[in-house]
C-alpha atoms as a PDB file:
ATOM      1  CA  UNK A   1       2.196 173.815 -47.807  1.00  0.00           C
ATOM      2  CA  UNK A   2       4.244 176.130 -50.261  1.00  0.00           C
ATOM      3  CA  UNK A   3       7.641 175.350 -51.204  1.00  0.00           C
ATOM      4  CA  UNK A   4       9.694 177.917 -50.025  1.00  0.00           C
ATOM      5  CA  UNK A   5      13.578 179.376 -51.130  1.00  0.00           C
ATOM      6  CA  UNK A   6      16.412 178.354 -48.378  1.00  0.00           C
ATOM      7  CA  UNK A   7      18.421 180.138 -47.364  1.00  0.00           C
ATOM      8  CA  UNK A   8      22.289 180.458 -48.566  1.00  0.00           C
ATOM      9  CA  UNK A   9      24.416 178.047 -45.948  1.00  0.00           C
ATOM     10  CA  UNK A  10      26.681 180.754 -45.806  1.00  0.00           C
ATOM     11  CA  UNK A  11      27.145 184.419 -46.030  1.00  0.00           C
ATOM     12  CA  UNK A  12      26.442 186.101 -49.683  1.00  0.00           C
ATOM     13  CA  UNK A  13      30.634 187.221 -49.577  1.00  0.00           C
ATOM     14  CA  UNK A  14      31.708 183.430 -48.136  1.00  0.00           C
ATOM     15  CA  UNK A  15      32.842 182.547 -51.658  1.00  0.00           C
ATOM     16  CA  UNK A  16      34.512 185.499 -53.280  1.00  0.00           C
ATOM     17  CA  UNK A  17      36.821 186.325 -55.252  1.00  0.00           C
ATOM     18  CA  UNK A  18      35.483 183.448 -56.894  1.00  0.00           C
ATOM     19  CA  UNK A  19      32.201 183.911 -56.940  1.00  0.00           C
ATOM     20  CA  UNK A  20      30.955 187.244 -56.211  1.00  0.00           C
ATOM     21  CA  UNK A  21      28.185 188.164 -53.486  1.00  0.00           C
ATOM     22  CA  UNK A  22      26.759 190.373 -56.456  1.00  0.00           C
ATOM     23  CA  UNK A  23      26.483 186.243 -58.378  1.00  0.00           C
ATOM     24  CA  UNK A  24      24.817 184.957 -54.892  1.00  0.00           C
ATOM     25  CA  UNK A  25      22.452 187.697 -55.059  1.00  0.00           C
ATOM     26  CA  UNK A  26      21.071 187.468 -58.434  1.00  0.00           C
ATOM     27  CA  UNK A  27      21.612 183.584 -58.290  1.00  0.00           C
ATOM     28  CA  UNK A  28      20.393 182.930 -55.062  1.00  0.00           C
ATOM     29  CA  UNK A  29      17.405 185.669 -54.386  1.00  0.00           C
ATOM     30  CA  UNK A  30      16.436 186.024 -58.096  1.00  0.00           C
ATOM     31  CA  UNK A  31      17.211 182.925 -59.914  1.00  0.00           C
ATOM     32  CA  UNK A  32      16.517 180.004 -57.402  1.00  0.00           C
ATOM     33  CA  UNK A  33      13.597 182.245 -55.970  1.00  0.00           C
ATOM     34  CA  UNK A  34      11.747 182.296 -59.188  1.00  0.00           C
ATOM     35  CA  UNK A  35      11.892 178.569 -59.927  1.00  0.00           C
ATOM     36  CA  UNK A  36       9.985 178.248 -56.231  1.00  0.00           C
ATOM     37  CA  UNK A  37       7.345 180.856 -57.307  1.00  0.00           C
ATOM     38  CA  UNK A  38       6.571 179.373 -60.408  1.00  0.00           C
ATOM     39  CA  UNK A  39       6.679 175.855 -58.869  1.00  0.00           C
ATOM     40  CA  UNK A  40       4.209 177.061 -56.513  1.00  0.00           C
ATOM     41  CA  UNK A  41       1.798 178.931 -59.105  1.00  0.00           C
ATOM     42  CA  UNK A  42       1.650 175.506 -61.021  1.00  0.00           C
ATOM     43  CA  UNK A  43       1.288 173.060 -58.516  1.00  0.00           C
ATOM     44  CA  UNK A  44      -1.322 175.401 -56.129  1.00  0.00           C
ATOM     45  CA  UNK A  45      -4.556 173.749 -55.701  1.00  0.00           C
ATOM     46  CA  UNK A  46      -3.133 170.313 -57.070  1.00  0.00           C
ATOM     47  CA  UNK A  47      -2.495 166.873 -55.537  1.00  0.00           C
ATOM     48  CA  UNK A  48       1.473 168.195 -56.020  1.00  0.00           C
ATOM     49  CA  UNK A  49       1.374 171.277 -53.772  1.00  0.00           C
ATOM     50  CA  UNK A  50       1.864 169.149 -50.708  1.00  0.00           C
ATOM     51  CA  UNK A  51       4.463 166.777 -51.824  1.00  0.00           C
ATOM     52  CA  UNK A  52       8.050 166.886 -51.178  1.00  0.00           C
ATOM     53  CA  UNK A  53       9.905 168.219 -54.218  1.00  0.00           C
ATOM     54  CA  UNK A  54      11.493 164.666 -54.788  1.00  0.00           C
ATOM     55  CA  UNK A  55       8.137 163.535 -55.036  1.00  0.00           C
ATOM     56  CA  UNK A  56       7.101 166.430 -57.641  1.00  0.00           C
ATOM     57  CA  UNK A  57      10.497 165.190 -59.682  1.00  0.00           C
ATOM     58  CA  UNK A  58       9.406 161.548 -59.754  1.00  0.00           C
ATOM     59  CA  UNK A  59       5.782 162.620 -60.587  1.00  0.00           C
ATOM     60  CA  UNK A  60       6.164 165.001 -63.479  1.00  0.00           C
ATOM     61  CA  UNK A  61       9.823 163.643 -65.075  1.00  0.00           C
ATOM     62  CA  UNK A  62       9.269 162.267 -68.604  1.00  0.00           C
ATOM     63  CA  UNK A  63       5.451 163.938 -68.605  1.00  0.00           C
ATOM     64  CA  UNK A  64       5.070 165.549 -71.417  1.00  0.00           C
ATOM     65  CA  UNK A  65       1.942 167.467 -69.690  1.00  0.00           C
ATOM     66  CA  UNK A  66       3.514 168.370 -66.237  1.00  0.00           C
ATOM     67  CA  UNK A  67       7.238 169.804 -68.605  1.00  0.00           C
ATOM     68  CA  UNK A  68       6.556 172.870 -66.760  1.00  0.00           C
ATOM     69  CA  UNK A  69       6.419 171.548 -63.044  1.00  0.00           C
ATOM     70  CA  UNK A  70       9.147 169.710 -64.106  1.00  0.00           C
ATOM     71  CA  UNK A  71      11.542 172.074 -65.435  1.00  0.00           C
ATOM     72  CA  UNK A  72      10.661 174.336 -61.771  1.00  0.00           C
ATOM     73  CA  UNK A  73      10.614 171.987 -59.323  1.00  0.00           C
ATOM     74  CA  UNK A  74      14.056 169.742 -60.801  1.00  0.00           C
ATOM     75  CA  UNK A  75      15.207 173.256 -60.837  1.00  0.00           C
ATOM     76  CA  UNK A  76      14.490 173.862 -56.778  1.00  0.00           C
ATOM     77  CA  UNK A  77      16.062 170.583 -56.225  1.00  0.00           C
ATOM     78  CA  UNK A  78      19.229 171.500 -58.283  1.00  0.00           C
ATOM     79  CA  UNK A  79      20.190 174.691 -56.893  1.00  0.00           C
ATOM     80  CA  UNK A  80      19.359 173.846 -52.743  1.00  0.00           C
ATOM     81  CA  UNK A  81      21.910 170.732 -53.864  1.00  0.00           C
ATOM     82  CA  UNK A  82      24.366 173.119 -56.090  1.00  0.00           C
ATOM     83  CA  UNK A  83      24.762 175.550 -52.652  1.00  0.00           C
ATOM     84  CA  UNK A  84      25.450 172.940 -50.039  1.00  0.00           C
ATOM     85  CA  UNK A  85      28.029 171.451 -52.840  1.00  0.00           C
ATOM     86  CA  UNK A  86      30.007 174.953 -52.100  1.00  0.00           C
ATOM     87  CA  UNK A  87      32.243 176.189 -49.340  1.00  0.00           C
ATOM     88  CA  UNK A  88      34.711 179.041 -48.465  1.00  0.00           C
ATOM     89  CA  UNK A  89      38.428 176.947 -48.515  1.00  0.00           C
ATOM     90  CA  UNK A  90      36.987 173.755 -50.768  1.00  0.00           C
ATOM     91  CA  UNK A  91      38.636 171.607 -52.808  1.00  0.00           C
ATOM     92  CA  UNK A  92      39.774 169.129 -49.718  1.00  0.00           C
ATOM     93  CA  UNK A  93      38.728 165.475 -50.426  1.00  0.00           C
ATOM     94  CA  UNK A  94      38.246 163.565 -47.351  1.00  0.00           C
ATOM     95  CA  UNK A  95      39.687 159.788 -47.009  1.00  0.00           C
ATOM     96  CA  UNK A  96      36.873 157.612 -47.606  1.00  0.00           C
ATOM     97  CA  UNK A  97      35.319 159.613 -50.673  1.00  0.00           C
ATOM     98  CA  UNK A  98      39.047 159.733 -52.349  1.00  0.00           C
ATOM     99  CA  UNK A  99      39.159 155.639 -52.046  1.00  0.00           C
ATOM    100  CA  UNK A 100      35.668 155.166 -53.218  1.00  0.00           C
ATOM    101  CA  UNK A 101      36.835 157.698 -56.450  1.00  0.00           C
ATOM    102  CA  UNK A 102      39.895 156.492 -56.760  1.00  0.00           C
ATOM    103  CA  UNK A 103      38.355 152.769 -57.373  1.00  0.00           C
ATOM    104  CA  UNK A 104      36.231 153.816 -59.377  1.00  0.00           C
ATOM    105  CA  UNK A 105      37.600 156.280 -61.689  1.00  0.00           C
ATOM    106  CA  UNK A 106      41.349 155.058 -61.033  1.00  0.00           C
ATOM    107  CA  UNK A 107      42.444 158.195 -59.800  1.00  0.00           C
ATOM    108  CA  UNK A 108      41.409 161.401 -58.305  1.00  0.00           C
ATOM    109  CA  UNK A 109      42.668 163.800 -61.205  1.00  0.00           C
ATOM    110  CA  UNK A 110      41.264 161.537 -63.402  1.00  0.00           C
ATOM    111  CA  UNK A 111      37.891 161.629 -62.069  1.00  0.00           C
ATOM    112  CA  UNK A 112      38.622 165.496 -61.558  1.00  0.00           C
ATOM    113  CA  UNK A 113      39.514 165.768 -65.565  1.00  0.00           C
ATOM    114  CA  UNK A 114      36.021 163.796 -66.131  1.00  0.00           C
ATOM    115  CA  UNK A 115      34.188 165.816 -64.447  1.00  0.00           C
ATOM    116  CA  UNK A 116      35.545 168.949 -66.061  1.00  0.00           C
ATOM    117  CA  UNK A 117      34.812 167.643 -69.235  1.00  0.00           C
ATOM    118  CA  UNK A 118      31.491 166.909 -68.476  1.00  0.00           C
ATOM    119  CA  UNK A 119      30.903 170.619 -67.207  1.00  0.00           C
ATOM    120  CA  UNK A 120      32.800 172.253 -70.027  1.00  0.00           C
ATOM    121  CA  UNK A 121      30.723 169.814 -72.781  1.00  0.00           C
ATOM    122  CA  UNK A 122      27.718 169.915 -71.610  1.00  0.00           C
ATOM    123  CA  UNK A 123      26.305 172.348 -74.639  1.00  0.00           C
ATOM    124  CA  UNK A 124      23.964 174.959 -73.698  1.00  0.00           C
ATOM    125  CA  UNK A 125      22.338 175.189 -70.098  1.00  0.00           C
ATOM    126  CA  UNK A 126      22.426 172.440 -67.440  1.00  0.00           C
ATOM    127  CA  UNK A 127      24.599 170.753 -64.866  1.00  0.00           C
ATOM    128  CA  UNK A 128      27.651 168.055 -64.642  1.00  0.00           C
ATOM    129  CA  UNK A 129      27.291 166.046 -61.476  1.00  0.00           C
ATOM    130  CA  UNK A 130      29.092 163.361 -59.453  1.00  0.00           C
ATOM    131  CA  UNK A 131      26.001 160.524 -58.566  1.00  0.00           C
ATOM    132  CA  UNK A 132      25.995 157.071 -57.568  1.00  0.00           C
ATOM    133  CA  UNK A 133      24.421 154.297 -60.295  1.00  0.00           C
ATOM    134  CA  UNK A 134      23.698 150.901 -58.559  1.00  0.00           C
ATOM    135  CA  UNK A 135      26.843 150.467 -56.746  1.00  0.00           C
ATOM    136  CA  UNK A 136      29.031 152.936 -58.968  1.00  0.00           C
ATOM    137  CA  UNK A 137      30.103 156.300 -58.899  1.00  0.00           C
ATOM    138  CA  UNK A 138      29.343 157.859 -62.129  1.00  0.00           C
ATOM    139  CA  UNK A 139      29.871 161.498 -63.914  1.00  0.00           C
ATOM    140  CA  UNK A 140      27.925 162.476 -65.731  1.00  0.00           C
ATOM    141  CA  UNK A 141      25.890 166.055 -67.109  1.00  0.00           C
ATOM    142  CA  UNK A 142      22.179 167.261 -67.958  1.00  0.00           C
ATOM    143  CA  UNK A 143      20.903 169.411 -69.927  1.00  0.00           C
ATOM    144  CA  UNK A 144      18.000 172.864 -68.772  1.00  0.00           C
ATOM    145  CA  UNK A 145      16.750 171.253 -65.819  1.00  0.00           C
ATOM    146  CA  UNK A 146      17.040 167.723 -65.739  1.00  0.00           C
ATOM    147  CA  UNK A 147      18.606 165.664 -62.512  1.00  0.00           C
ATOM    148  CA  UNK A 148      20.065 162.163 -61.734  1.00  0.00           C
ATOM    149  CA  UNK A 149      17.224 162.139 -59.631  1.00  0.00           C
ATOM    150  CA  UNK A 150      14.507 161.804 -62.066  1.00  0.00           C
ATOM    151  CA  UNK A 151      16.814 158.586 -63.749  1.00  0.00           C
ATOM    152  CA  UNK A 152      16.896 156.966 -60.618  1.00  0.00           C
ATOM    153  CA  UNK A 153      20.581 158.076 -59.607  1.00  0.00           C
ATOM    154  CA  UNK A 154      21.492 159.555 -56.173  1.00  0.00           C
ATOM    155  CA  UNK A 155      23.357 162.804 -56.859  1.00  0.00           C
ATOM    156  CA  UNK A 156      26.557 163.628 -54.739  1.00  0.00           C
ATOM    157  CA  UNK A 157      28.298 166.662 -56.005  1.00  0.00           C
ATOM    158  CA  UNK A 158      27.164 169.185 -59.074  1.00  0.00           C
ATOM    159  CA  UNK A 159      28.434 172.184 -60.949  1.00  0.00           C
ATOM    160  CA  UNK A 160      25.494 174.163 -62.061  1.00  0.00           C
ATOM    161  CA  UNK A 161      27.005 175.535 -65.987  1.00  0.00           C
ATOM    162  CA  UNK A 162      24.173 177.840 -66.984  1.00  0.00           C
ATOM    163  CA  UNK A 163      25.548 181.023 -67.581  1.00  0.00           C
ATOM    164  CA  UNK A 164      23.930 183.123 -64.659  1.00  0.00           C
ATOM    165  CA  UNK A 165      25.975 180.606 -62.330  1.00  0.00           C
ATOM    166  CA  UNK A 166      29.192 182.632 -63.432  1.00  0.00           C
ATOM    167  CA  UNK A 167      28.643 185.247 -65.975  1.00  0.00           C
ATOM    168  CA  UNK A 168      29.207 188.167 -63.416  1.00  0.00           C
ATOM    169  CA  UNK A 169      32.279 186.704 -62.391  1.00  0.00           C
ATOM    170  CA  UNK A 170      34.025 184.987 -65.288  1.00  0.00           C
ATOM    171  CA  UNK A 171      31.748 186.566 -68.151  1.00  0.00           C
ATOM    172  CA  UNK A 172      32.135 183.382 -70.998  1.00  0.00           C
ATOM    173  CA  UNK A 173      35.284 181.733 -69.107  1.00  0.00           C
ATOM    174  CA  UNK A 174      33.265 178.591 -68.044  1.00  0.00           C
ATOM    175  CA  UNK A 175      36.108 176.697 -68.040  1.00  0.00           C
ATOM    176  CA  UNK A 176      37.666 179.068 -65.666  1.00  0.00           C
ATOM    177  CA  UNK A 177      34.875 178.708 -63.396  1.00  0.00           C
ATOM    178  CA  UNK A 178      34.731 174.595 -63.219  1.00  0.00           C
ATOM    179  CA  UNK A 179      38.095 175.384 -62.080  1.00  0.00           C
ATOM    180  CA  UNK A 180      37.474 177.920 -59.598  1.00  0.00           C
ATOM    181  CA  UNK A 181      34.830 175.451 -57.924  1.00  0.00           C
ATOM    182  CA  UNK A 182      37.024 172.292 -58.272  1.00  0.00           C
ATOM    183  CA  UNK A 183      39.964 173.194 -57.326  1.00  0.00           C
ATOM    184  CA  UNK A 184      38.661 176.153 -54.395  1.00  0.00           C
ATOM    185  CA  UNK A 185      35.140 175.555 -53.649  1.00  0.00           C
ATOM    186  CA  UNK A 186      34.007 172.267 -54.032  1.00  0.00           C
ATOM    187  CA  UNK A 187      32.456 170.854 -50.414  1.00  0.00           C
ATOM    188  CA  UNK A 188      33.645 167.431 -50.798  1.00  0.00           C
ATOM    189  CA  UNK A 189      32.655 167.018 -47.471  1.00  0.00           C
ATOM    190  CA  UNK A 190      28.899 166.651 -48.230  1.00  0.00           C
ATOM    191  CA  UNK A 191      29.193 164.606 -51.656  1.00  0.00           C
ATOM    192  CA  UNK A 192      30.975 162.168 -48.863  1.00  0.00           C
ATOM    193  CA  UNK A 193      27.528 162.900 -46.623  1.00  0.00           C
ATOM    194  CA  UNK A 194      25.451 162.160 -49.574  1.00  0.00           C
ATOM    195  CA  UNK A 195      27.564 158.880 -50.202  1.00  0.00           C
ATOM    196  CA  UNK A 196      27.412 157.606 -46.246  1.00  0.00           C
ATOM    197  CA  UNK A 197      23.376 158.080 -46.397  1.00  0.00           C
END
């Protein structure tokens, strides 16, 4: 069975003016749907092709021979994560996540200013993410392709920093981006989801 690209949970304009359906397109249909072509060029005709792409994470993380299914499949994972983590009118923190943050980090903008920093310093291509550790939310940020996933974390919420995420849009204004998804995109909604599960 092939891995396949899914579809956008919304329309390719549902998140303008911040980010573009031009960003979606190239993102989305170019981007994201290259990562699931390559994954499935290196894993055809291998005990990986029909394993869930958790599975393919777990297998090949820290391999130095598999770097390459890897890199492609934690990169799958990353982006069908980053586009549920989006909606049109974000930014709204339901109760129960705020409490659990707010215990943990001691206060909403607090965690908001950690997580910011973790997208802004994160050098170079990767991702800063909101996971759970044990029994503790964490932030934290990777670097190319790599996930809480492969670590043993369960991710909640991400902000995927590699340039083609918001080059079209905010050219090299990343931290005018984290902003943009923080403050007007971020689906809060579904790192709560991830948290209940």
């Amino acid at each position: 069975m092939a891995f396949e690209l899914p579809p956008l949970p919304y329309a390719y304009d549902a998140l303008a003016p911040y980010i573009s359906s031009e960003t979606l397109h190239l993102h989305h249909d170019k981007h994201h749907q290259t990562y699931v072509t390559n994954l499935n060029n290196l894993t055809k005709d291998t005990p990986l092709a029909n394993a869930s792409l958790e599975e393919v994470i777990k297998a090949s993380a820290g391999d130095s021979s598999k770097v390459g299914i890897f890199n492609n499949a934690a990169q799958v994972w990353n982006h069908t994560f980053f586009w549920q983590c989006l909606k049109k009118d974000g930014g709204k923190m339901p109760a129960a996540l705020e409490q659990r943050i707010v215990a943990d980090f001691g206060s909403v903008d607090k965690f908001k200013e950690e997580l910011t920093q973790a997208a802004l310093t994160q050098f170079g291509s990767g991702w800063a993410w909101l996971y759970l550790d044990g029994d503790k939310l964490k932030v934290g940020k990777t670097g190319n392709a790599d996930t809480p996933l492969a670590h043993g974390q369960k991710p909640l919420f991400t902000i995927d920093v590699w340039e083609h995420a918001y080059y079209v849009d905010f050219q090299n204004r990343r931290a005018d981006f984290v902003k943009a998804v923080i403050d007007n995109l971020a689906n809060w909604d579904f790192a709560a989801e991830q948290l209940a599960a």
